[in-house]
Protein backbone atom coordinates (compact mmCIF):
# COMPACT_ATOMS: atom_id res chain seq x y z
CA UNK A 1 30.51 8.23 -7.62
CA UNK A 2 28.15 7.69 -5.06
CA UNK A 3 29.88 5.06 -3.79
CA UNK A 4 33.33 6.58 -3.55
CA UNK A 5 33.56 6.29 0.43
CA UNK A 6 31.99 2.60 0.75
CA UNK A 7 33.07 -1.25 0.72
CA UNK A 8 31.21 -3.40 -1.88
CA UNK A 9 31.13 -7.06 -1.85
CA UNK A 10 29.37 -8.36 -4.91
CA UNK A 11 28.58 -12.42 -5.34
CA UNK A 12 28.05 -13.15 -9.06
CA UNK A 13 27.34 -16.61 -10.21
CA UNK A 14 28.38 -16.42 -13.83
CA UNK A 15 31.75 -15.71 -14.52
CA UNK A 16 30.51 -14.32 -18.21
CA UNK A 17 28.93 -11.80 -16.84
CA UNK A 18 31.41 -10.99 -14.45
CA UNK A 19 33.98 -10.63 -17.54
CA UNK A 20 31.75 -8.78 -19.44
CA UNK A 21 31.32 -6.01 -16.44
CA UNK A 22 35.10 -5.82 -16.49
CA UNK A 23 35.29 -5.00 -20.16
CA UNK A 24 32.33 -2.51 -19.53
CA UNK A 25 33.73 -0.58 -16.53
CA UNK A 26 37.15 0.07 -16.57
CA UNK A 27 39.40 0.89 -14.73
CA UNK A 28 37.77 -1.74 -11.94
CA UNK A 29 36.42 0.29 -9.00
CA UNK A 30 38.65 -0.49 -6.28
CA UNK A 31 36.12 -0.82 -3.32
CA UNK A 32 34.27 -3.63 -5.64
CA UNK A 33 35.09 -6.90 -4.58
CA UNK A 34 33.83 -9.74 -6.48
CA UNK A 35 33.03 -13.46 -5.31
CA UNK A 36 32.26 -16.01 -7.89
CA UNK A 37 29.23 -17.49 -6.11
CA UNK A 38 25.90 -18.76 -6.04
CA UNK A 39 23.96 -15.84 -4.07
CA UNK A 40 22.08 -18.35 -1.98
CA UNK A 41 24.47 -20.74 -1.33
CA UNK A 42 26.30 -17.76 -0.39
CA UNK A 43 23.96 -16.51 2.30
CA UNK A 44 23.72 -19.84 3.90
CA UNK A 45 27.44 -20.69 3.98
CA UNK A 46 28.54 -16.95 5.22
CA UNK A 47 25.53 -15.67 7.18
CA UNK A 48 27.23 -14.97 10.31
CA UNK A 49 30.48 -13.98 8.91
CA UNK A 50 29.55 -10.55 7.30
CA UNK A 51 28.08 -7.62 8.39
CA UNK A 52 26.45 -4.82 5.48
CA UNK A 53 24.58 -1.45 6.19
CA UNK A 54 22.69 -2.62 2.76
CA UNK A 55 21.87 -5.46 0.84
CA UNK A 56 20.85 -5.32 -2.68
CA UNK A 57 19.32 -8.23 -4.28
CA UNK A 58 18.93 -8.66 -7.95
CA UNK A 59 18.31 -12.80 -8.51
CA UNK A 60 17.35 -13.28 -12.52
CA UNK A 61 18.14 -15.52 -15.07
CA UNK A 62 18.55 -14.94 -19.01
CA UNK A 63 14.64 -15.84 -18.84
CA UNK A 64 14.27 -13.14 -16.44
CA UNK A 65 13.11 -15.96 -14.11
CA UNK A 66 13.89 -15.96 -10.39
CA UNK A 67 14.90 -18.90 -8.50
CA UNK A 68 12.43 -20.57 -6.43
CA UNK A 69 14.51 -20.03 -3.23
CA UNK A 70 14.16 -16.48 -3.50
CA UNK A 71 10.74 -17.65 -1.62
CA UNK A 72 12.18 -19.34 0.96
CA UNK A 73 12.22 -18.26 4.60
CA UNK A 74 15.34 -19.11 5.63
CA UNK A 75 16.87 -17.28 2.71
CA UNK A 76 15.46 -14.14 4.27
CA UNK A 77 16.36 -14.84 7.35
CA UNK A 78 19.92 -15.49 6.42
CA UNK A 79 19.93 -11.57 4.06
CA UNK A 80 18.85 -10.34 7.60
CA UNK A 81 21.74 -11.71 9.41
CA UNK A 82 23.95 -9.66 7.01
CA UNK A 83 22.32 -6.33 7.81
CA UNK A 84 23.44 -4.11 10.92
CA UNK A 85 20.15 -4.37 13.20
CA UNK A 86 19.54 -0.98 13.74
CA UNK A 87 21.11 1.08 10.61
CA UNK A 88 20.86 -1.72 8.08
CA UNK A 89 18.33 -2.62 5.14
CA UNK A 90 17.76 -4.42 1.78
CA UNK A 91 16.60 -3.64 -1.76
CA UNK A 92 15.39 -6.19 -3.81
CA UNK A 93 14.75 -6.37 -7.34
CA UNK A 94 11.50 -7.82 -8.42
CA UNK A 95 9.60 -8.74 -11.33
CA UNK A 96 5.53 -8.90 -11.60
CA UNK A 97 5.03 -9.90 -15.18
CA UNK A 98 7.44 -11.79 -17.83
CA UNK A 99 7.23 -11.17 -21.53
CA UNK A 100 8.71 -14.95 -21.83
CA UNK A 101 5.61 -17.25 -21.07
CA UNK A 102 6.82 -17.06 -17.28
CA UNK A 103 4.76 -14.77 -15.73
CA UNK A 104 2.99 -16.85 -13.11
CA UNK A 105 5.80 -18.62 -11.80
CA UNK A 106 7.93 -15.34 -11.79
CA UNK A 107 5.45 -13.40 -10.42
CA UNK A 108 4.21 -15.76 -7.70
CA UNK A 109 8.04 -16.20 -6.53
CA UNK A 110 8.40 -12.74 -6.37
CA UNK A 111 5.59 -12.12 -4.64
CA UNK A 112 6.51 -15.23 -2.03
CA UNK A 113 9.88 -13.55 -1.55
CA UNK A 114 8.18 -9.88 -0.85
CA UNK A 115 6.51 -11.79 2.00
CA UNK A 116 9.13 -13.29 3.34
CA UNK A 117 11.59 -10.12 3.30
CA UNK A 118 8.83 -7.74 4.62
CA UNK A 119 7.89 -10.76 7.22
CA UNK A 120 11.45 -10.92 8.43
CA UNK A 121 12.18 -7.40 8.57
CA UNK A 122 9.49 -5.64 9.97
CA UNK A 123 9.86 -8.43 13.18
CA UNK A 124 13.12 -6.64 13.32
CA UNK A 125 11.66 -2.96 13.37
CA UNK A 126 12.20 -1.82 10.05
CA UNK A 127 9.79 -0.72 7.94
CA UNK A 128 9.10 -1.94 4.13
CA UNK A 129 8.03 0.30 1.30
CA UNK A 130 7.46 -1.00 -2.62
CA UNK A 131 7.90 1.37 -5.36
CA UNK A 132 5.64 0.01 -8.56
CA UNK A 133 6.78 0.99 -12.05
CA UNK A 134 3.63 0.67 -14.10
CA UNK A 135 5.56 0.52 -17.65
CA UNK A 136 7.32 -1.74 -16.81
CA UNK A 137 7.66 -5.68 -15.40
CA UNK A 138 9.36 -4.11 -11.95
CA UNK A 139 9.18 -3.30 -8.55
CA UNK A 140 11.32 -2.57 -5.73
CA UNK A 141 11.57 -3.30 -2.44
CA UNK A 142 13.39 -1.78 0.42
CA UNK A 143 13.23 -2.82 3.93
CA UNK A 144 14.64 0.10 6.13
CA UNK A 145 15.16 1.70 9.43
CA UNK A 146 12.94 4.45 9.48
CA UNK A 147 11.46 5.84 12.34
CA UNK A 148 7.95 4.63 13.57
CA UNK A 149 7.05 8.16 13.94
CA UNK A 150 7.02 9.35 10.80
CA UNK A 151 3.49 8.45 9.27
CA UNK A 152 3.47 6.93 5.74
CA UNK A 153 3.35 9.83 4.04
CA UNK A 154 6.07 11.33 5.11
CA UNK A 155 8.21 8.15 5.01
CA UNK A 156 7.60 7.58 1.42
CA UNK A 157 8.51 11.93 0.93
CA UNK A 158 11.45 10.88 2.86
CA UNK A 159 12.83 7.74 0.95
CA UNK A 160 12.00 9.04 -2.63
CA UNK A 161 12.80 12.90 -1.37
CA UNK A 162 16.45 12.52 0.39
CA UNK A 163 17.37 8.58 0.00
CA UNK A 164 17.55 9.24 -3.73
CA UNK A 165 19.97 12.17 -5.46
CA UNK A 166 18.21 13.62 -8.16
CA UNK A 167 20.18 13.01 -10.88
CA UNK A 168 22.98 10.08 -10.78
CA UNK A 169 25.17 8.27 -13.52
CA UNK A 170 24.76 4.55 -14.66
CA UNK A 171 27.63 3.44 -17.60
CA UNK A 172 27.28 7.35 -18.50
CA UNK A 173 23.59 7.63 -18.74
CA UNK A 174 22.06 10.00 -17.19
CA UNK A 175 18.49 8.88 -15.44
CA UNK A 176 16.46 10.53 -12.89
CA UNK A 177 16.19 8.47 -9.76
CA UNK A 178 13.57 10.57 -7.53
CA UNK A 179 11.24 10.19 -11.27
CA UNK A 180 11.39 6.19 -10.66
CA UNK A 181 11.01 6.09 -7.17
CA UNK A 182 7.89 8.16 -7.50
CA UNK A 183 5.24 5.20 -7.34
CA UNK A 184 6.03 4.61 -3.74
CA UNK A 185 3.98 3.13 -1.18
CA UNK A 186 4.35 1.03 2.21
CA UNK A 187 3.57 -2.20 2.53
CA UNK A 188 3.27 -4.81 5.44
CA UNK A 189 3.46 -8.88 5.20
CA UNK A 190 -0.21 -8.71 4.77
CA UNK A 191 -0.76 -6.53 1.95
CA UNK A 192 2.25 -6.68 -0.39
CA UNK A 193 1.36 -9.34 -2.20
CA UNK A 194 -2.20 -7.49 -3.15
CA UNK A 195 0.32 -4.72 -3.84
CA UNK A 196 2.18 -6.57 -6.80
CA UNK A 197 -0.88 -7.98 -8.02
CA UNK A 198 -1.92 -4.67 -8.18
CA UNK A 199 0.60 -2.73 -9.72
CA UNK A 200 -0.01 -3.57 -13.15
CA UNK A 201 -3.59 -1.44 -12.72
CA UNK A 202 -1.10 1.71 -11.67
CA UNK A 203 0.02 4.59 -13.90
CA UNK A 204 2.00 7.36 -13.72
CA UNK A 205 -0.76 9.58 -13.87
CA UNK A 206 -2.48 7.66 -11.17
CA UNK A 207 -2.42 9.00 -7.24
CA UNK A 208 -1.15 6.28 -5.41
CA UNK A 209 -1.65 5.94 -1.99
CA UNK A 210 1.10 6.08 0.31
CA UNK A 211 0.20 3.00 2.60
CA UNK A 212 -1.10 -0.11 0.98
């Protein structure tokens, strides 16, 4: 619903999952397009080609394992030359710790890939903000256009505040969005790393600080 006014291009590497969305969410919403792709491959063949006001990035396997070019530089650099310069930004989907035996190799590719993004992005003028869910094995990044101005505080009020609608629908669930963006805090190249290996030591009940 909240995407009834916008364009969605969606690269999917398995066409089983692709399928199985199809069966799941029917009728097909029409401003979903769908590319059978590799994501990276992807980015490198059509970097100059599109142009997004967002970028999500959600790179996992059935082992919940990310691929080692998540980490690479130029893969950032070609995500940023999707995004508008000025109005754009990117979410990505991270994971800190692996119930399958993975967790160093997960985690420390996550946490190369947080640098890199956060790197890239705030050289362009956008600032980067993680939100840490303490149950769980995830974080999220954004990298956005938000006003130097506004001091961390008020940045993080801002992106978990007005970004996020209260309440929103997923397959018919309801979930409250500003609930998981809660845990939010901005980061910079140098201290998001520290920030993932941190955010295992977080809870819910803890006060975070707004700037890491």
């Amino acid at each position: 619903a909240h995407l009834r006014n916008a364009s969605v291009l969606a690269i999917e590497l398995s066409d089983a999952v692709v399928q199985a969305t199809r069966h799941i969410v029917t009728p097909e919403p029409g401003y979903v397009d769908i590319v059978l792709d590799d994501a990276i491959n992807f980015s490198t063949n059509y970097a100059k080609e599109y142009q997004f006001d967002l970028v999500v990035i959600d790179l996992f396997d059935m082992q919940s394992k990310p691929p080692s070019s998540l980490a690479s530089p130029v893969f950032a650099q070609n995500i940023a030359s999707f995004v508008h310069d000025k109005a754009g930004g990117v979410v990505m989907n991270l994971i800190t710790i692996t119930a399958l035996g993975s967790a160093h190799s997960a985690g420390t590719i996550c946490a190369d890939a947080a640098y890199q993004f956060v790197q890239t992005f705030t050289d362009q003028g956008k600032r980067a903000f993680l939100t840490l869910d303490p149950d769980t094995e995830n974080a999220v990044l954004w990298c956005l256009p938000l006003p130097r101005f506004l001091p961390s505080p008020l940045a993080v009020k801002y992106l978990t505040t007005f970004l996020a609608p209260a309440r929103a629908s997923k397959l018919g669930v309801q979930f409250d969005v500003r609930a998981q963006l809660a845990p939010t805090i901005e980061v910079t190249a140098d201290t998001v790393r520290a920030a993932l290996s941190a955010s295992s030591s977080f809870s819910r009940s803890s006060k975070m600080p707004s700037q890491y």
